[in-house]
N, C-alpha and C. Protein backbone atom coordinates (compact mmCIF):
# COMPACT_ATOMS: atom_id res chain seq x y z
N UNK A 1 28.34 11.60 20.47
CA UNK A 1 27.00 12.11 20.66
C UNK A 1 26.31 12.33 19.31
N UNK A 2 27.11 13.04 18.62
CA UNK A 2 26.45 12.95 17.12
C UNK A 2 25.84 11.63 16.24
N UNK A 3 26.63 10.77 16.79
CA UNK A 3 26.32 9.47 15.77
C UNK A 3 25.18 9.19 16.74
N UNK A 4 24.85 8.84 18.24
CA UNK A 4 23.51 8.75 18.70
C UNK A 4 22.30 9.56 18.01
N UNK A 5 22.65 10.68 18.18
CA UNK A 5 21.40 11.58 17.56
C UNK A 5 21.02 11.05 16.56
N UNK A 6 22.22 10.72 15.32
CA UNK A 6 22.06 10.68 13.80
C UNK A 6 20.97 8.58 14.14
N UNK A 7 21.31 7.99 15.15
CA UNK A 7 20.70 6.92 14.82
C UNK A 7 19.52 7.18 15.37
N UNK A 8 19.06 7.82 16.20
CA UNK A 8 18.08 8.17 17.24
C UNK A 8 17.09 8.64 15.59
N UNK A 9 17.66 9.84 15.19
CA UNK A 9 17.12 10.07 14.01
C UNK A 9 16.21 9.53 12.71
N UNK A 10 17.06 8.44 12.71
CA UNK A 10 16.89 7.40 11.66
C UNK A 10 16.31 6.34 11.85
N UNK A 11 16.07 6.48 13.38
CA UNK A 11 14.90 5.39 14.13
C UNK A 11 13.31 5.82 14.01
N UNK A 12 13.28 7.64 13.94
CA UNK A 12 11.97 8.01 13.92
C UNK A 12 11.33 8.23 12.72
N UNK A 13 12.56 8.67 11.84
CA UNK A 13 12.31 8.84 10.11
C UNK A 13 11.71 7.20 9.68
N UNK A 14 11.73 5.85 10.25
CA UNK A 14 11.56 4.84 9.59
C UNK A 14 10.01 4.62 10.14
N UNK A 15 9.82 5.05 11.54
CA UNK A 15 8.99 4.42 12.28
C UNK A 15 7.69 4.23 11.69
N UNK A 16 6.56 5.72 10.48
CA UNK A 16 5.87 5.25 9.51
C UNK A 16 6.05 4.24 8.29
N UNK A 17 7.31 3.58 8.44
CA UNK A 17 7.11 2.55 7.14
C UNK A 17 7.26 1.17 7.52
N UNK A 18 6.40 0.63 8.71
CA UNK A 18 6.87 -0.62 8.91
C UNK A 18 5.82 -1.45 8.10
N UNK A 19 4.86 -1.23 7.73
CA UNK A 19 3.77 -1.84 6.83
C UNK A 19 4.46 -2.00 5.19
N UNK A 20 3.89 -3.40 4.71
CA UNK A 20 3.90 -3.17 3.05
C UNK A 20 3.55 -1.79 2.34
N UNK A 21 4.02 -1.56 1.43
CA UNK A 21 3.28 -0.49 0.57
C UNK A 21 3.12 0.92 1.02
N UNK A 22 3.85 0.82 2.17
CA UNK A 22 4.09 2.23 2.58
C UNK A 22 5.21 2.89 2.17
N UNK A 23 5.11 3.61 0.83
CA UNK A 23 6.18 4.17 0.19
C UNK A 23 6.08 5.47 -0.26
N UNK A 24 4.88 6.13 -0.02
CA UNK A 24 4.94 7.42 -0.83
C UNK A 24 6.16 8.46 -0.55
N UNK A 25 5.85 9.17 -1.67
CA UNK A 25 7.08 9.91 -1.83
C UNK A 25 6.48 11.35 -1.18
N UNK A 26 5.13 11.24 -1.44
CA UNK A 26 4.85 12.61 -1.06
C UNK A 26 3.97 12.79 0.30
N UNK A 27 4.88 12.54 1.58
CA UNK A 27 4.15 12.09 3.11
C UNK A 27 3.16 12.90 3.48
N UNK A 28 2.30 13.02 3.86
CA UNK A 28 1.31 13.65 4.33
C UNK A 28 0.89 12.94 6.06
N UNK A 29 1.13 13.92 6.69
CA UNK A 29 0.85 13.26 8.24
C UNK A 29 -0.40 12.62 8.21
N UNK A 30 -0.03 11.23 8.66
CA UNK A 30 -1.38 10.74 8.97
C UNK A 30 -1.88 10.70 10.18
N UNK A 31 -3.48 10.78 9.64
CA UNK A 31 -4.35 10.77 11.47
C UNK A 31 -3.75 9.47 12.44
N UNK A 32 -3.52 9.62 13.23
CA UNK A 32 -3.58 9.05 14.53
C UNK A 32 -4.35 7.38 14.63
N UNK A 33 -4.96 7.68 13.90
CA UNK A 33 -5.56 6.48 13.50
C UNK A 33 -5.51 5.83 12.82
N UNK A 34 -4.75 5.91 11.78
CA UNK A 34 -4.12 5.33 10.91
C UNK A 34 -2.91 4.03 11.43
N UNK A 35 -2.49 4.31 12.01
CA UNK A 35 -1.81 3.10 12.47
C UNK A 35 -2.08 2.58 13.18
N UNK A 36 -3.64 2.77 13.68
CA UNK A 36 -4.49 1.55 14.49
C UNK A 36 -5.07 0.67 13.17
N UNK A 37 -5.63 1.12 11.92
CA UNK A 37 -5.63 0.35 11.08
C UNK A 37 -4.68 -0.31 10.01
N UNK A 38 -3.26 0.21 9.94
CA UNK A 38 -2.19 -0.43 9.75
C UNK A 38 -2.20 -1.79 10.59
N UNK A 39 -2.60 -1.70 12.01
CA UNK A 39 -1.96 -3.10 12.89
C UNK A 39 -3.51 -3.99 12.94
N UNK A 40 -4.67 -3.55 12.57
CA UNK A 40 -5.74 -4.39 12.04
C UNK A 40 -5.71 -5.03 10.43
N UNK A 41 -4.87 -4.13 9.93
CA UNK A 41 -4.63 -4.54 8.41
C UNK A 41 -3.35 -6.14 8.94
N UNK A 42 -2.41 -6.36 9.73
CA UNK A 42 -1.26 -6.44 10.19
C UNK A 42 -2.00 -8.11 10.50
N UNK A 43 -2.95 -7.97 11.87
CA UNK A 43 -3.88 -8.94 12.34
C UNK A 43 -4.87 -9.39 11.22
N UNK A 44 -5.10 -9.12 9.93
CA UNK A 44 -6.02 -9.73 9.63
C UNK A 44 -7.33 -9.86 9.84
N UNK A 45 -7.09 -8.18 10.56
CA UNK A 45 -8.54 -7.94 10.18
C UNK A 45 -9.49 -6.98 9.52
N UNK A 46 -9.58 -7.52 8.26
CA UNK A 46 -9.48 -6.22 6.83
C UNK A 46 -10.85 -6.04 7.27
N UNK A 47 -11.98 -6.40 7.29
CA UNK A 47 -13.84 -5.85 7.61
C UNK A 47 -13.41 -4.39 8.34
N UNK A 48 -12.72 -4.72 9.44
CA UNK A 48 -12.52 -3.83 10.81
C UNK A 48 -11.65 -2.55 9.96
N UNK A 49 -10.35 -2.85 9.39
CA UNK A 49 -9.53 -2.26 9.15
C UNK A 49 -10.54 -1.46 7.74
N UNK A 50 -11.20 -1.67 6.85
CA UNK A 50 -11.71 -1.42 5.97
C UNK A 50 -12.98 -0.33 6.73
N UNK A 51 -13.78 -0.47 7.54
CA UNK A 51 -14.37 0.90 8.40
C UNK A 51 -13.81 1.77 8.92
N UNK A 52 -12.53 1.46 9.70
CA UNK A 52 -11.48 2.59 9.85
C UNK A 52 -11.22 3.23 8.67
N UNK A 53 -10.63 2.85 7.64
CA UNK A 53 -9.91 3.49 6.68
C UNK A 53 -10.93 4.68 5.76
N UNK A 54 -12.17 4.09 5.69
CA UNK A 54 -13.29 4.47 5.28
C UNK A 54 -13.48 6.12 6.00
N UNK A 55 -13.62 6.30 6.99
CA UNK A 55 -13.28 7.40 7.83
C UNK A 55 -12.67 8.58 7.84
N UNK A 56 -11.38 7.25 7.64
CA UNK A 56 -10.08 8.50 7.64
C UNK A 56 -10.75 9.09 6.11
N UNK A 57 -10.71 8.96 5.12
CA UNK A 57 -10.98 8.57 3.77
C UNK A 57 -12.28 10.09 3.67
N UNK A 58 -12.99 9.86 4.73
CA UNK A 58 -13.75 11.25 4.65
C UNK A 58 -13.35 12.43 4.75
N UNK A 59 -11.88 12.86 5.21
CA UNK A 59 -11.15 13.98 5.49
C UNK A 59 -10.85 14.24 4.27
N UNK A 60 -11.16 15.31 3.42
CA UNK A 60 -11.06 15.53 2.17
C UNK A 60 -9.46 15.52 1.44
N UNK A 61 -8.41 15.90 2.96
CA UNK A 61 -6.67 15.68 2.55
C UNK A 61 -6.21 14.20 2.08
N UNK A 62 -7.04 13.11 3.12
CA UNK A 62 -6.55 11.67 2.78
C UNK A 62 -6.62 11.38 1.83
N UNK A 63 -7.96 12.04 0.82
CA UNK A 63 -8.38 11.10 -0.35
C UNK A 63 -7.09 11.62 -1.36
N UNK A 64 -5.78 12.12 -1.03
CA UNK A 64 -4.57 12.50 -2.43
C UNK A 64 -3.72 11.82 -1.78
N UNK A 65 -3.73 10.75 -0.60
CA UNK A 65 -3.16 10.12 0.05
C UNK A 65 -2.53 8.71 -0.24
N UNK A 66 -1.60 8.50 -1.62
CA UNK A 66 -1.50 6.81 -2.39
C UNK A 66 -1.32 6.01 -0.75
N UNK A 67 -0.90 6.55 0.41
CA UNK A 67 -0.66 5.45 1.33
C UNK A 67 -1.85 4.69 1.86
N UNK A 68 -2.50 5.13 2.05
CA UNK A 68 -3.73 5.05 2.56
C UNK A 68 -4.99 5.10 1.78
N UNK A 69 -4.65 4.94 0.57
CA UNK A 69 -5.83 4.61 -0.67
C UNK A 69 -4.97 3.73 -1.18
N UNK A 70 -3.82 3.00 -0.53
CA UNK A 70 -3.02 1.66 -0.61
C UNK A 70 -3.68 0.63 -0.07
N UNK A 71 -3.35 1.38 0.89
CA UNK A 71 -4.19 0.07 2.16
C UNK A 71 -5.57 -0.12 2.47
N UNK A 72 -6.33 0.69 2.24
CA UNK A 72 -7.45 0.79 1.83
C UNK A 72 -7.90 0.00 0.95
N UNK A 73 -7.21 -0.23 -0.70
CA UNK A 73 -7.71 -0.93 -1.60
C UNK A 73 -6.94 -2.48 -0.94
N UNK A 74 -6.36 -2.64 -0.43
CA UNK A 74 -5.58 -4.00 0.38
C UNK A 74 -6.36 -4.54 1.01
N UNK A 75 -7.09 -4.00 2.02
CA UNK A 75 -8.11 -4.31 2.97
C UNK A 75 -9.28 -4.80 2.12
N UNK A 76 -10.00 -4.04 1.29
CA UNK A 76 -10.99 -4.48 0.48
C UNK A 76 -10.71 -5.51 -0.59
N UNK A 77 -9.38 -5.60 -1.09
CA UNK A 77 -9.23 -7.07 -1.75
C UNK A 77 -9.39 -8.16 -0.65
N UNK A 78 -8.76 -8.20 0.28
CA UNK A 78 -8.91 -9.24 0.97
C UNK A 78 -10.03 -9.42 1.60
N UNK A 79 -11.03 -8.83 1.65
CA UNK A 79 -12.03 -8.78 1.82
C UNK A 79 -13.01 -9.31 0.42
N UNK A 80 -12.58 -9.55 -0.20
CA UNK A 80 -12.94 -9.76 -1.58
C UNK A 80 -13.62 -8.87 -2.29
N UNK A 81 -13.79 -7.43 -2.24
CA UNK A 81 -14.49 -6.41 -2.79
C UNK A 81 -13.43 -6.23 -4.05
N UNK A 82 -13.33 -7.03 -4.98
CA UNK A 82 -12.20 -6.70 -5.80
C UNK A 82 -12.27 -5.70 -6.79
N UNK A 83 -14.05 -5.13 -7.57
CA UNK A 83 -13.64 -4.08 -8.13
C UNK A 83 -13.48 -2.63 -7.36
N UNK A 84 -13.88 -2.53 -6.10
CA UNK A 84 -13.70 -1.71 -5.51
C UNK A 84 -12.11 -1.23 -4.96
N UNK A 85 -11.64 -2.46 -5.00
CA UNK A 85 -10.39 -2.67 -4.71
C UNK A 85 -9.45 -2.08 -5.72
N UNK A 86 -9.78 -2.37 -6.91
CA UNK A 86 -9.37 -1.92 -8.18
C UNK A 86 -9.31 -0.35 -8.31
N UNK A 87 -10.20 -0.02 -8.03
CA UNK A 87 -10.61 1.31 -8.26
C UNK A 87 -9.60 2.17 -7.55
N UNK A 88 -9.26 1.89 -6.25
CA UNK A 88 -8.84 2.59 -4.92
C UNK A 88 -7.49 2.13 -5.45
N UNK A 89 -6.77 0.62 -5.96
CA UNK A 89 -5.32 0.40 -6.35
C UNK A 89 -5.39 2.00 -7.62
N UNK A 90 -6.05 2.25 -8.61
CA UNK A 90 -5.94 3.01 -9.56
C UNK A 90 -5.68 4.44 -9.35
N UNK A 91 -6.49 4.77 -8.49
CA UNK A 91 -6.78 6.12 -7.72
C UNK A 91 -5.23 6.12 -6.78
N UNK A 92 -4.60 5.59 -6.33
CA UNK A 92 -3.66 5.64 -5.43
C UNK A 92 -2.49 5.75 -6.88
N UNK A 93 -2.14 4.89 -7.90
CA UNK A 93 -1.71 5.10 -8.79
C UNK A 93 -1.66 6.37 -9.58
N UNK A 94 -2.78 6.89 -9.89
CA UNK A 94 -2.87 8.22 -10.54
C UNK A 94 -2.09 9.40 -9.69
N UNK A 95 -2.35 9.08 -8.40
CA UNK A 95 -1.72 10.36 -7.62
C UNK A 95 -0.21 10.08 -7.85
N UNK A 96 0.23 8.42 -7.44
CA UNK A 96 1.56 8.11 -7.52
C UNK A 96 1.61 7.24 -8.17
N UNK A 97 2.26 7.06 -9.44
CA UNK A 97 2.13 6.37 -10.17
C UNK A 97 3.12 5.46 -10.18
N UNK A 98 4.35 5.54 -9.24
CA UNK A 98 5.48 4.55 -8.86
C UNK A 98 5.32 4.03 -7.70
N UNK A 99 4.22 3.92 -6.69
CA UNK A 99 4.05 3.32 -5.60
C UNK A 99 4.27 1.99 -5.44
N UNK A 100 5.16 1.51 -5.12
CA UNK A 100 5.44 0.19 -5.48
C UNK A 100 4.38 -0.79 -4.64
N UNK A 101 3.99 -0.50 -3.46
CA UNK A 101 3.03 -0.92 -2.37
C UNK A 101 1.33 -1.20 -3.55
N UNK A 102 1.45 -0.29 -4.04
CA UNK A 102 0.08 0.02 -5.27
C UNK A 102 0.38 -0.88 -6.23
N UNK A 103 1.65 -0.95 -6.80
CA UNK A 103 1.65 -1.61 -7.71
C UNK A 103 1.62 -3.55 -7.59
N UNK A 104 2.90 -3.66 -6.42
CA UNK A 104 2.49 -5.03 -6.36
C UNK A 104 1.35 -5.34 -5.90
N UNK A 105 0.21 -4.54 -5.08
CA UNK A 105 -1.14 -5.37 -5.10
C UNK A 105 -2.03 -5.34 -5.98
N UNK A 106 -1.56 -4.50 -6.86
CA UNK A 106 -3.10 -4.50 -7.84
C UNK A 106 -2.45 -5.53 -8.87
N UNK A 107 -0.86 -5.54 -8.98
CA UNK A 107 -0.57 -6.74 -9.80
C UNK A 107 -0.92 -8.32 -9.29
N UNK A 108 -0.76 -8.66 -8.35
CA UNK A 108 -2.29 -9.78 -7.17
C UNK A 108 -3.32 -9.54 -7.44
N UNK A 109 -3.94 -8.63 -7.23
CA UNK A 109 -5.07 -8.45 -7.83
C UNK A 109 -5.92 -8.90 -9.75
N UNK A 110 -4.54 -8.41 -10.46
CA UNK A 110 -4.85 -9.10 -11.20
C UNK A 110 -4.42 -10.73 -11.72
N UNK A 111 -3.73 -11.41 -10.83
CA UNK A 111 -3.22 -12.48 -11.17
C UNK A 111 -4.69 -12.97 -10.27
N UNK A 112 -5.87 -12.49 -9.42
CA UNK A 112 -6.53 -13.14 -8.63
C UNK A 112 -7.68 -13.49 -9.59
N UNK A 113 -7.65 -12.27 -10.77
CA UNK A 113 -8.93 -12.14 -11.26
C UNK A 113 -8.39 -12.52 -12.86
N UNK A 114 -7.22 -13.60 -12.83
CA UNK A 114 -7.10 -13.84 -14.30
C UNK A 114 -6.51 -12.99 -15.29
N UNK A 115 -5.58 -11.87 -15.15
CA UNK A 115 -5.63 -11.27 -15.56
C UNK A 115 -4.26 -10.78 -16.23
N UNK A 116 -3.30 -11.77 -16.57
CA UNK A 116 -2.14 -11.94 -16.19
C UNK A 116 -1.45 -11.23 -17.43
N UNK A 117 -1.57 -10.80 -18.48
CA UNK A 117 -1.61 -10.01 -19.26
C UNK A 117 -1.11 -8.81 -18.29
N UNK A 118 -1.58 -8.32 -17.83
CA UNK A 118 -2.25 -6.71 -16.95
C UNK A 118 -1.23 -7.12 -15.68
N UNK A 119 -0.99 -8.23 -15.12
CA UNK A 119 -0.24 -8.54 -14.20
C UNK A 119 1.41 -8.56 -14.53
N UNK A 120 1.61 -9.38 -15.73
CA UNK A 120 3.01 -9.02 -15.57
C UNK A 120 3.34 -7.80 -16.00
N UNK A 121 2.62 -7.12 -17.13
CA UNK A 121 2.74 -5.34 -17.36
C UNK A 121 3.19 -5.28 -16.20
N UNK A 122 2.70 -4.96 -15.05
CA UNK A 122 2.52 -4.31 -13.55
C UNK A 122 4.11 -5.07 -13.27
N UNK A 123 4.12 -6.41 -12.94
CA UNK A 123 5.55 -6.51 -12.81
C UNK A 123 6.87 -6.12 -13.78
N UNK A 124 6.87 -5.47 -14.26
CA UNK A 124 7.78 -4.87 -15.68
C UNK A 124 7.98 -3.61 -15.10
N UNK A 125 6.78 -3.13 -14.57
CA UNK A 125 7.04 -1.14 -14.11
C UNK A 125 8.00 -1.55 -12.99
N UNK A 126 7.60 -2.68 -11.96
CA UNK A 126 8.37 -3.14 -10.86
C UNK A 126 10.15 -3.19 -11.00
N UNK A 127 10.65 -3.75 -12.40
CA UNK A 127 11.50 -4.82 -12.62
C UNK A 127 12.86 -3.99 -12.36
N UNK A 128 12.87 -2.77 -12.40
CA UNK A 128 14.31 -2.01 -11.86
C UNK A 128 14.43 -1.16 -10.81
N UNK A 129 13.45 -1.82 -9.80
CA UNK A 129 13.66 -0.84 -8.43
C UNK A 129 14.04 -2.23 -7.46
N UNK A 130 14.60 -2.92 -8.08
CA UNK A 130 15.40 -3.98 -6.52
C UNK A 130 14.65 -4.10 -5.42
N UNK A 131 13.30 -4.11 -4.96
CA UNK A 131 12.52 -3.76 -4.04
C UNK A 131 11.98 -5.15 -3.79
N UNK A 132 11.60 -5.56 -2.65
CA UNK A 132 10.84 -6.85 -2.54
C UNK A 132 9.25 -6.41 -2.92
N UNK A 133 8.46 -5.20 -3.35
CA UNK A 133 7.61 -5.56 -4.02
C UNK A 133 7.92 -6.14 -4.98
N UNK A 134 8.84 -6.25 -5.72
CA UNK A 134 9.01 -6.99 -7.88
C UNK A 134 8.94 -8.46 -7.07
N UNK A 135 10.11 -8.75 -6.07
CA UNK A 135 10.07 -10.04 -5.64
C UNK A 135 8.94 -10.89 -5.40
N UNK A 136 7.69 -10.02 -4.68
CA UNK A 136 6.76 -10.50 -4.09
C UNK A 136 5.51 -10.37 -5.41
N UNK A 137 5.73 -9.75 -6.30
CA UNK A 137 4.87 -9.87 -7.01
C UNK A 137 4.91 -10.64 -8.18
N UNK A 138 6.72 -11.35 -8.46
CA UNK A 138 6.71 -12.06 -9.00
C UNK A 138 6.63 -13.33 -8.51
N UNK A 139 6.50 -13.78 -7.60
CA UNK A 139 6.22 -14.96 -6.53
C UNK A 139 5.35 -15.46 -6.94
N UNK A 140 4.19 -14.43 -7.03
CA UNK A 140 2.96 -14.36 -6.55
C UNK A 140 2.50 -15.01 -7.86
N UNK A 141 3.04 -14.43 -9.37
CA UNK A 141 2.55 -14.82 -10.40
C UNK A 141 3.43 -15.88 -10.91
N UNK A 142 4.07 -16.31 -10.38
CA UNK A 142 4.59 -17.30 -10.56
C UNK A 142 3.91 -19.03 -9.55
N UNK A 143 3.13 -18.48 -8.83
CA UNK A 143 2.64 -19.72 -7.90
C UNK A 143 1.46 -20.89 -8.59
């Protein structure tokens, strides 16, 4: 019975991190709505997912939120708002400055905008956490 519980457990502790870049260290419950724009971020559909997030974003707790000023700046790159995008990768950084979710996109971000200087920096902070962000962000600058 114990080992059920303990997996039962470890099924609900995961259930907020099925998205990229969902890594913070410092969780803050998110609204309810938030993982309706996780699965619009998911579908590809950043316009949509980018007015949701916007929202949440007005609750004065979200804005110390790197998860969700992750995905937020994710949505608006792909959307091509890239200095805005920038801004929101930075701001999610400052709060957490090891977010690996933050880091491999703004390191895309700068391999999008030329910037590759600033990009592999970003993959270097990556290079000793074994994480498929380093993987994916060295892919990325490598393509």
């Amino acid at each position: 019975m114990k080992h059920f519980i303990a997996i039962i457990t470890l099924f609900l502790l995961t259930q907020n991190s099925f998205a990229a870049g969902n890594d913070s260290a410092n969780e803050v419950v998110k609204p309810s709505s938030y993982s309706k724009m996780l699965k619009l971020i998911k579908n590809e559909q950043y316009a949509e997912a980018v007015q949701g997030l916007e929202k949440i974003l007005e609750t004065k707790k979200y804005n110390k939120d790197a998860d969700i000023l992750n995905h937020y700046a994710f949505a608006l790159r792909k959307t091509n708002n890239l200095t805005k995008a920038e801004e929101f990768y930075q701001k999610a950084l400052s709060i957490e400055p090891t977010h690996r979710g933050a880091l491999e996109y703004i390191g895309e971000l700068y391999v999008d905008t030329k910037r590759m200087d600033l990009a592999n920096a970003t993959l270097k902070k990556l290079e000793n956490c074994r994480c498929e962000e380093y993987a994916e962000l060295k892919s990325y600058i490598n393509k």
